[in-house]
C-alpha atoms as a PDB file:
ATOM      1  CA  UNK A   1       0.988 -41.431   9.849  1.00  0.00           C
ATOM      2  CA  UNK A   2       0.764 -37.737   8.441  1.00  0.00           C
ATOM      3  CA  UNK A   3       3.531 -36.379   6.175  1.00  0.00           C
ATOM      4  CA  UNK A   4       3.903 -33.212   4.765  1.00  0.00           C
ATOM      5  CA  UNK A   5       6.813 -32.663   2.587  1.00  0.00           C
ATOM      6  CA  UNK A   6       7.798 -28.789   1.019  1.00  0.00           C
ATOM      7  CA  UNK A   7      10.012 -28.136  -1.425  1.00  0.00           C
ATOM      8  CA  UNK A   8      10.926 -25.408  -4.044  1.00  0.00           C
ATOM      9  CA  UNK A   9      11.845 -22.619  -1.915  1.00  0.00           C
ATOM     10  CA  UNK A  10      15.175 -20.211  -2.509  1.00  0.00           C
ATOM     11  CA  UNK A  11      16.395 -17.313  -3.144  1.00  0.00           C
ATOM     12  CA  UNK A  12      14.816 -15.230  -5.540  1.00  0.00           C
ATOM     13  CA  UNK A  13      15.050 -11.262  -6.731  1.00  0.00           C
ATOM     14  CA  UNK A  14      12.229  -8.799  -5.966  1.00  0.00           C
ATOM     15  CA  UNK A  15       9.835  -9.041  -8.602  1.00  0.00           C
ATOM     16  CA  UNK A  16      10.326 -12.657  -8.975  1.00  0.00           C
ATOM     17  CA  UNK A  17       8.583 -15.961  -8.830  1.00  0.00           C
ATOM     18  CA  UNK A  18       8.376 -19.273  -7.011  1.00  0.00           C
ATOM     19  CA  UNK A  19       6.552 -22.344  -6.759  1.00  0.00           C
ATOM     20  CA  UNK A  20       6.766 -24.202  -3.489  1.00  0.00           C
ATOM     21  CA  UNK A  21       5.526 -27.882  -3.233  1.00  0.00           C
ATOM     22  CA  UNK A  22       4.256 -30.060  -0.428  1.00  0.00           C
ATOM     23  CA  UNK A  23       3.960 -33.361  -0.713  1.00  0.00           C
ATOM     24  CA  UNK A  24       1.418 -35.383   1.571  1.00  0.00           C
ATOM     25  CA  UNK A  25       0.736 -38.993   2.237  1.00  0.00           C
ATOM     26  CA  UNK A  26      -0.540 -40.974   5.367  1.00  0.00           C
ATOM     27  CA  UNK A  27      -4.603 -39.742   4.943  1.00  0.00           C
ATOM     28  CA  UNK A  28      -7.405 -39.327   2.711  1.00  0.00           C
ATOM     29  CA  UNK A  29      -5.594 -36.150   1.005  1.00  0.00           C
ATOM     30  CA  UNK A  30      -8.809 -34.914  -0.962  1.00  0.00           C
ATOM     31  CA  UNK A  31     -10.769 -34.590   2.419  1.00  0.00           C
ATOM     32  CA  UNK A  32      -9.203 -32.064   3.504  1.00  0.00           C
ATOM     33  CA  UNK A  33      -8.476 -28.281   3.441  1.00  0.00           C
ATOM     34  CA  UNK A  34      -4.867 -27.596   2.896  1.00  0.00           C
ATOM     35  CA  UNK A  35      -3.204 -24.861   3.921  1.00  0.00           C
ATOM     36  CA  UNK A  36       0.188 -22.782   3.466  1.00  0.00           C
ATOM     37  CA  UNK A  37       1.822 -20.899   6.271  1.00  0.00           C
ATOM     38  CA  UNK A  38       4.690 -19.018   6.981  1.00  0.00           C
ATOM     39  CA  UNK A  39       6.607 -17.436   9.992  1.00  0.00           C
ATOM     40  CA  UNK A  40       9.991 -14.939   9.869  1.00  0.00           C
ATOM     41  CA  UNK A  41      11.846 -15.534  13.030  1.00  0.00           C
ATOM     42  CA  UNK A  42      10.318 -13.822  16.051  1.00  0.00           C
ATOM     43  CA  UNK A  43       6.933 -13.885  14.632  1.00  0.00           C
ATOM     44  CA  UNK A  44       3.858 -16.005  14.959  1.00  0.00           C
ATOM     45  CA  UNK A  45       3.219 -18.139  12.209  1.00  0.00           C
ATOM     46  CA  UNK A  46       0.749 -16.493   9.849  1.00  0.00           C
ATOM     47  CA  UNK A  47      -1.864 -18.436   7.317  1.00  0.00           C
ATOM     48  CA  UNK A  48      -1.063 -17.822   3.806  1.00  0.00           C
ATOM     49  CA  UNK A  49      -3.850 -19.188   2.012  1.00  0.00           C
ATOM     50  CA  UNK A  50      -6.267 -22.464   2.064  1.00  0.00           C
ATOM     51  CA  UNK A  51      -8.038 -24.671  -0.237  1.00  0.00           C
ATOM     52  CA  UNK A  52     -10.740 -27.041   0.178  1.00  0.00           C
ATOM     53  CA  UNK A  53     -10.345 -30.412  -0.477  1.00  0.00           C
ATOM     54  CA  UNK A  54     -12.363 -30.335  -3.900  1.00  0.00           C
ATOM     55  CA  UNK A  55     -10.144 -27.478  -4.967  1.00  0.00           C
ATOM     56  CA  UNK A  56     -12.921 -25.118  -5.862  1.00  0.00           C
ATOM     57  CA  UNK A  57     -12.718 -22.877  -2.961  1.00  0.00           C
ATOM     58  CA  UNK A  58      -9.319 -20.337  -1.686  1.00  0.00           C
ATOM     59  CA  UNK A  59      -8.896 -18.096   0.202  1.00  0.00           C
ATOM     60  CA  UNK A  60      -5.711 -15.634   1.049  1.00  0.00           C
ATOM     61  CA  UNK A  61      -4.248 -12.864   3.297  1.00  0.00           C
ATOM     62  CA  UNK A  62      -4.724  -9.521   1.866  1.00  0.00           C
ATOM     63  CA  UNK A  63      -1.213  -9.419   2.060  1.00  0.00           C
ATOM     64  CA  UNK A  64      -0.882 -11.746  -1.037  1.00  0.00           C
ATOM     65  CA  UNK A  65      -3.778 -11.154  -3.280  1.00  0.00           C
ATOM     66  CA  UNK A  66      -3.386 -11.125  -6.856  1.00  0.00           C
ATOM     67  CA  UNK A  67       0.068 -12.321  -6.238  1.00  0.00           C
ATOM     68  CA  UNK A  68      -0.050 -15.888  -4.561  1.00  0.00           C
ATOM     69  CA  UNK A  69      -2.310 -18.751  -5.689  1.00  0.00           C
ATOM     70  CA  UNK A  70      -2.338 -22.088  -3.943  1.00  0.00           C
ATOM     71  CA  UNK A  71      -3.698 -25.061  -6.147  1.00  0.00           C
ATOM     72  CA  UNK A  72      -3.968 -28.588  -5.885  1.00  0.00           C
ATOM     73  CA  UNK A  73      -3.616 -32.321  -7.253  1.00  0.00           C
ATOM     74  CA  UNK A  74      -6.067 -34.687  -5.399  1.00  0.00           C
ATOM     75  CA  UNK A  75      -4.591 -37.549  -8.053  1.00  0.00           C
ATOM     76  CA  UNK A  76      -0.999 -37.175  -6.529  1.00  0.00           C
ATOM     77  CA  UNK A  77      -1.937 -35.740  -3.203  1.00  0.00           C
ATOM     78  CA  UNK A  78       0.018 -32.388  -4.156  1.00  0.00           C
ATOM     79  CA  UNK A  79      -0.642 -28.965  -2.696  1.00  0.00           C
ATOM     80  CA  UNK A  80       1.210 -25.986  -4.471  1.00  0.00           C
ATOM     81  CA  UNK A  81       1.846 -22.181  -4.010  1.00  0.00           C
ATOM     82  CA  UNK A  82       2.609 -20.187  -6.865  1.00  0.00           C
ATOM     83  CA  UNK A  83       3.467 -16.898  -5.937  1.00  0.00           C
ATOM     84  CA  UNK A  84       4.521 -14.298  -8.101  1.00  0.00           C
ATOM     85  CA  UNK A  85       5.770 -10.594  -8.028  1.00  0.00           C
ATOM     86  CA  UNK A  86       7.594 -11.905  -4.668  1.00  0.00           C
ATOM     87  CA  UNK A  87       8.611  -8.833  -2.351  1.00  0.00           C
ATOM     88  CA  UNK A  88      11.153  -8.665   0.512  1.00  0.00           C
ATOM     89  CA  UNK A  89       8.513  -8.933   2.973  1.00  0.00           C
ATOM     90  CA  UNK A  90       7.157 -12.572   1.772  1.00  0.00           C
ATOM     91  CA  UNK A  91      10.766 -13.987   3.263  1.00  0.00           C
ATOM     92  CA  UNK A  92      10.207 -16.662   5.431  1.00  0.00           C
ATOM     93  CA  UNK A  93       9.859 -19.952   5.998  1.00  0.00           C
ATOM     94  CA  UNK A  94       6.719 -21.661   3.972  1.00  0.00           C
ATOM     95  CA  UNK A  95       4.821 -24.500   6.064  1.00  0.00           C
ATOM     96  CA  UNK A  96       2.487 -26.708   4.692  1.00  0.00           C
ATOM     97  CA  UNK A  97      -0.766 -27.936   6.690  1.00  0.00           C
ATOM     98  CA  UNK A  98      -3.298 -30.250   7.377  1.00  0.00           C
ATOM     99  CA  UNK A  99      -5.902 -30.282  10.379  1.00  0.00           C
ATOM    100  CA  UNK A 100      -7.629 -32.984  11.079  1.00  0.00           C
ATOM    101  CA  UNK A 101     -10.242 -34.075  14.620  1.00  0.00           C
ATOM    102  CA  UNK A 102      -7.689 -34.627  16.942  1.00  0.00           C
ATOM    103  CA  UNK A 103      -4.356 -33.680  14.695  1.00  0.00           C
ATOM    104  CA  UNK A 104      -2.591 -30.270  13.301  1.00  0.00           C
ATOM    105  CA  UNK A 105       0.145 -31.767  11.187  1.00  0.00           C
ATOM    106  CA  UNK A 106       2.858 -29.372   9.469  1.00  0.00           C
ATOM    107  CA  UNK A 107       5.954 -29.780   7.090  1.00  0.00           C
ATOM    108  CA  UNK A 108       9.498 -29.411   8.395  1.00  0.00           C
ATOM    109  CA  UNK A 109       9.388 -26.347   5.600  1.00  0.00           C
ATOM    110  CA  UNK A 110      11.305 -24.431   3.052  1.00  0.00           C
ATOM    111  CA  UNK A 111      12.620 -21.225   2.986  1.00  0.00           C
ATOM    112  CA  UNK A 112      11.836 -18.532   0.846  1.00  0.00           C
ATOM    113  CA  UNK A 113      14.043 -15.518   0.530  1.00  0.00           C
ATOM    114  CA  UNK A 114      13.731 -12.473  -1.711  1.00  0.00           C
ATOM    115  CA  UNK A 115      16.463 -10.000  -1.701  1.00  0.00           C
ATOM    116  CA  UNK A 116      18.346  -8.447  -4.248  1.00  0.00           C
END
Protein backbone atom coordinates (compact mmCIF):
# COMPACT_ATOMS: atom_id res chain seq x y z
CA UNK A 1 0.00 0.00 0.00
CA UNK A 2 1.25 3.58 -1.16
CA UNK A 3 2.19 6.21 1.45
CA UNK A 4 3.23 9.51 1.00
CA UNK A 5 4.06 11.44 4.02
CA UNK A 6 4.97 15.64 3.87
CA UNK A 7 6.33 17.47 6.35
CA UNK A 8 8.27 20.78 6.96
CA UNK A 9 5.85 23.26 5.89
CA UNK A 10 5.00 26.75 7.98
CA UNK A 11 5.00 29.96 8.09
CA UNK A 12 7.75 31.76 6.76
CA UNK A 13 8.60 35.71 5.81
CA UNK A 14 8.92 36.84 2.17
CA UNK A 15 12.29 36.27 1.15
CA UNK A 16 12.57 33.19 3.13
CA UNK A 17 13.25 29.52 2.90
CA UNK A 18 11.78 26.07 3.40
CA UNK A 19 12.38 22.56 2.97
CA UNK A 20 9.35 20.32 2.75
CA UNK A 21 9.74 16.46 3.06
CA UNK A 22 7.74 13.50 1.87
CA UNK A 23 8.24 10.42 3.02
CA UNK A 24 7.22 7.24 0.86
CA UNK A 25 7.00 3.57 1.47
CA UNK A 26 4.70 0.72 0.08
CA UNK A 27 6.65 0.51 -3.71
CA UNK A 28 9.78 0.32 -5.48
CA UNK A 29 10.52 4.19 -4.60
CA UNK A 30 13.55 4.56 -7.14
CA UNK A 31 11.20 3.55 -10.11
CA UNK A 32 9.50 6.21 -10.15
CA UNK A 33 9.13 9.95 -11.01
CA UNK A 34 8.19 11.94 -8.02
CA UNK A 35 6.49 14.85 -8.04
CA UNK A 36 5.50 18.03 -5.82
CA UNK A 37 2.21 19.81 -6.16
CA UNK A 38 0.36 22.40 -4.71
CA UNK A 39 -3.21 23.97 -4.75
CA UNK A 40 -4.52 27.47 -2.82
CA UNK A 41 -8.13 26.98 -2.11
CA UNK A 42 -10.37 27.46 -5.14
CA UNK A 43 -7.73 26.48 -7.50
CA UNK A 44 -6.75 23.39 -9.39
CA UNK A 45 -3.89 21.72 -8.13
CA UNK A 46 -0.81 22.81 -10.06
CA UNK A 47 2.61 20.58 -10.63
CA UNK A 48 5.50 22.08 -8.97
CA UNK A 49 8.29 20.18 -10.17
CA UNK A 50 9.32 16.32 -10.95
CA UNK A 51 12.21 14.10 -10.78
CA UNK A 52 12.97 10.90 -12.29
CA UNK A 53 13.54 8.07 -10.39
CA UNK A 54 17.48 8.07 -10.94
CA UNK A 55 17.48 11.67 -9.81
CA UNK A 56 19.31 13.03 -12.79
CA UNK A 57 16.49 14.62 -14.52
CA UNK A 58 13.88 17.90 -13.08
CA UNK A 59 11.90 19.75 -14.26
CA UNK A 60 9.78 22.97 -12.82
CA UNK A 61 7.04 25.61 -13.45
CA UNK A 62 8.42 28.78 -14.68
CA UNK A 63 6.86 30.06 -11.80
CA UNK A 64 9.66 28.62 -9.53
CA UNK A 65 12.84 28.57 -11.44
CA UNK A 66 15.97 29.40 -9.87
CA UNK A 67 14.08 29.40 -6.68
CA UNK A 68 12.72 25.77 -5.95
CA UNK A 69 14.75 22.56 -6.35
CA UNK A 70 13.28 19.16 -5.66
CA UNK A 71 15.94 16.36 -4.88
CA UNK A 72 15.94 12.98 -3.81
CA UNK A 73 17.19 9.94 -1.56
CA UNK A 74 16.54 6.56 -3.35
CA UNK A 75 18.50 4.94 -0.04
CA UNK A 76 15.67 6.26 2.33
CA UNK A 77 12.93 6.63 -0.19
CA UNK A 78 12.92 10.57 0.48
CA UNK A 79 11.71 13.21 -1.94
CA UNK A 80 12.51 16.92 -0.93
CA UNK A 81 11.70 20.55 -2.05
CA UNK A 82 13.95 23.18 -1.19
CA UNK A 83 12.64 26.33 -2.09
CA UNK A 84 14.11 29.49 -1.46
CA UNK A 85 13.42 33.31 -1.89
CA UNK A 86 9.67 32.12 -0.99
CA UNK A 87 7.03 34.87 -2.15
CA UNK A 88 3.39 35.38 -1.05
CA UNK A 89 2.18 33.75 -4.05
CA UNK A 90 3.95 30.16 -3.34
CA UNK A 91 1.21 29.84 -0.24
CA UNK A 92 -0.47 26.79 -0.41
CA UNK A 93 -0.73 23.54 0.40
CA UNK A 94 2.43 21.25 -0.89
CA UNK A 95 1.36 17.59 -2.11
CA UNK A 96 3.61 15.00 -2.75
CA UNK A 97 3.10 12.36 -5.72
CA UNK A 98 3.55 9.22 -7.20
CA UNK A 99 1.82 7.72 -10.45
CA UNK A 100 1.95 4.51 -11.09
CA UNK A 101 -0.23 1.93 -14.11
CA UNK A 102 -3.35 1.88 -12.53
CA UNK A 103 -2.63 4.34 -9.29
CA UNK A 104 -2.17 8.35 -8.65
CA UNK A 105 -1.25 8.33 -5.00
CA UNK A 106 -0.82 11.80 -3.04
CA UNK A 107 0.16 12.95 0.58
CA UNK A 108 -2.45 14.29 2.99
CA UNK A 109 0.05 17.58 2.66
CA UNK A 110 1.57 20.49 4.42
CA UNK A 111 1.00 23.90 4.30
CA UNK A 112 3.17 26.50 3.31
CA UNK A 113 2.48 30.10 4.11
CA UNK A 114 4.56 33.20 3.42
CA UNK A 115 3.38 36.42 4.76
CA UNK A 116 4.92 38.98 6.63
Amino acid sequence: QVQLVESGGGLVQPGGSLRLSCAASGFTFSAYVMSWYRQIPGKERELVAFISGGGLTAIYTDSVKGRFTISRDNTKNMVYLQMNSLKPEDTAVYYCNVRRIGDNSWGQGTQVTVSY
